[in-house]
N, C-alpha and C. Protein backbone atom coordinates (compact mmCIF):
# COMPACT_ATOMS: atom_id res chain seq x y z
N UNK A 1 -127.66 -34.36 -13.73
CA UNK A 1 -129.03 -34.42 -14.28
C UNK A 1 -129.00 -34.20 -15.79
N UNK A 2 -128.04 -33.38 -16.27
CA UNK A 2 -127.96 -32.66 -17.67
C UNK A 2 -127.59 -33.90 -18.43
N UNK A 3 -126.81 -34.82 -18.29
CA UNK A 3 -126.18 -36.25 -18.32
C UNK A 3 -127.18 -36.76 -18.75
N UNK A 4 -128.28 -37.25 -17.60
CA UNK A 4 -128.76 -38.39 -17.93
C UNK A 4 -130.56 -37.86 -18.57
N UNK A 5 -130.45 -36.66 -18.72
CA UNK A 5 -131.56 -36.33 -20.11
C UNK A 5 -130.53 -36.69 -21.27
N UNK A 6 -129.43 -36.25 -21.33
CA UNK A 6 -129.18 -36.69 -22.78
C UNK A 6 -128.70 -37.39 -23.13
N UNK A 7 -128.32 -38.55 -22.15
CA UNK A 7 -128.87 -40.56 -22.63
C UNK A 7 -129.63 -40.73 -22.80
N UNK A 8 -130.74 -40.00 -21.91
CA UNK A 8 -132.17 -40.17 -22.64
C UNK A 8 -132.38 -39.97 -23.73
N UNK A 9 -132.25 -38.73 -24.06
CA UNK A 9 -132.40 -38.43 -25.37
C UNK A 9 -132.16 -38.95 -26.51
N UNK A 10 -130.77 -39.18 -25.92
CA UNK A 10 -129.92 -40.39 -27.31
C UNK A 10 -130.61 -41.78 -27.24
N UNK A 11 -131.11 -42.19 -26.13
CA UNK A 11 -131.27 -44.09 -26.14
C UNK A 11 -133.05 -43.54 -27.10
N UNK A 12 -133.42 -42.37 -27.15
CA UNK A 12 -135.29 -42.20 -27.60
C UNK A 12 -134.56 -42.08 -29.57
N UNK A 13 -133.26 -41.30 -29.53
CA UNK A 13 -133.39 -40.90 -31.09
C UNK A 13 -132.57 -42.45 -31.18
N UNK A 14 -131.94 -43.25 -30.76
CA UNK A 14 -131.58 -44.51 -31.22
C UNK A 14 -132.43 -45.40 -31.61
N UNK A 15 -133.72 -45.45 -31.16
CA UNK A 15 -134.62 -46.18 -30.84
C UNK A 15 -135.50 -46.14 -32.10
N UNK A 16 -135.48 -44.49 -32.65
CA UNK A 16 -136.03 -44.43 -33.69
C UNK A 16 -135.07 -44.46 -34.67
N UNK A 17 -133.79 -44.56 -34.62
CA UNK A 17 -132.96 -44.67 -35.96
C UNK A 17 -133.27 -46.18 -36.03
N UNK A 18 -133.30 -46.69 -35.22
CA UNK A 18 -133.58 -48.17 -35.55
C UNK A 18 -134.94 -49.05 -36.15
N UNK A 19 -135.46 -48.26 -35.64
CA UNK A 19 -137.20 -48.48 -36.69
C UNK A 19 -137.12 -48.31 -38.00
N UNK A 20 -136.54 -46.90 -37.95
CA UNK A 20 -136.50 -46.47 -39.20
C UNK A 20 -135.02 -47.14 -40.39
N UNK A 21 -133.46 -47.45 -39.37
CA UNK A 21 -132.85 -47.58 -40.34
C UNK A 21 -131.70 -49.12 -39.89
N UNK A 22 -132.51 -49.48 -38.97
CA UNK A 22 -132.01 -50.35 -38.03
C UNK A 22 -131.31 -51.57 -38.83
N UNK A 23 -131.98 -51.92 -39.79
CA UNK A 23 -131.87 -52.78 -40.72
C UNK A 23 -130.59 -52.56 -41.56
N UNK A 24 -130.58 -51.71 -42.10
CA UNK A 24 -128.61 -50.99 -42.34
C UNK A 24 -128.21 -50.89 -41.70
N UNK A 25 -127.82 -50.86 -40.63
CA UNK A 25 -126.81 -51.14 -39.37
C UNK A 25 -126.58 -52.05 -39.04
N UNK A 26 -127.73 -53.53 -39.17
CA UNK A 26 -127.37 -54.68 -38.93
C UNK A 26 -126.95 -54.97 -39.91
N UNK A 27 -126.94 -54.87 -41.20
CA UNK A 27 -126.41 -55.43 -42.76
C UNK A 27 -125.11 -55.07 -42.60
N UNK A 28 -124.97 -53.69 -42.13
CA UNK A 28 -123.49 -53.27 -42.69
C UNK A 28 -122.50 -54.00 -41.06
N UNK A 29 -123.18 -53.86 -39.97
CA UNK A 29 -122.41 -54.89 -38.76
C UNK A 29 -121.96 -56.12 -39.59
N UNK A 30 -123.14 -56.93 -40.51
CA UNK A 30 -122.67 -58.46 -40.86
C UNK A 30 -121.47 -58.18 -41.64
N UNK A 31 -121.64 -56.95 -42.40
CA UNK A 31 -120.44 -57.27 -43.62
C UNK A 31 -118.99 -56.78 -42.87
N UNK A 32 -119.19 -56.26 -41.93
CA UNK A 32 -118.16 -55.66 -41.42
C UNK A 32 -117.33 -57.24 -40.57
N UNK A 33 -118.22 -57.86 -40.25
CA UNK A 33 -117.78 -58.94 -39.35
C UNK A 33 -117.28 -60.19 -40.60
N UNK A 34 -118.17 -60.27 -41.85
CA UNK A 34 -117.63 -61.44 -42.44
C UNK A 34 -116.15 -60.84 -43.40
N UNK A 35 -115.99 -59.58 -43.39
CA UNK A 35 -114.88 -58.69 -44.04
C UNK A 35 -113.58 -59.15 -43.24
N UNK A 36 -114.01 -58.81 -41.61
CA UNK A 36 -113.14 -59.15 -40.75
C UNK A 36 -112.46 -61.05 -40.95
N UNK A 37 -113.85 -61.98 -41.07
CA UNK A 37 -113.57 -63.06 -40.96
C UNK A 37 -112.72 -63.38 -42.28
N UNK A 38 -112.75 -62.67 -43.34
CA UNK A 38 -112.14 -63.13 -44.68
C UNK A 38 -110.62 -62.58 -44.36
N UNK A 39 -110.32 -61.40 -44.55
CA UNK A 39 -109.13 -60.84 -44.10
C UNK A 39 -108.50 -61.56 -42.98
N UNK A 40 -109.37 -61.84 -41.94
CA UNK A 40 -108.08 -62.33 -40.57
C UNK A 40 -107.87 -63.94 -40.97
């Protein structure tokens, strides 16, 4: 039970990092992936 409050918990504060900062995480995912595509 202790478990799955604090997936909960985490999937509620993810939810709001992403409102709030979601947008830098997807920017820095792209650069991370076209970094990958230049290098490999």
């Amino acid at each position: 039970m202790r478990l799955a409050v604090r997936l909960s918990a985490s999937a509620s504060i993810s939810a709001n990092n992403w409102k709030e900062s979601g947008w830098r995480v997807f920017a820095q995912a792209i650069n991370d992936c076209v970094a990958n595509l230049q290098s490999g």
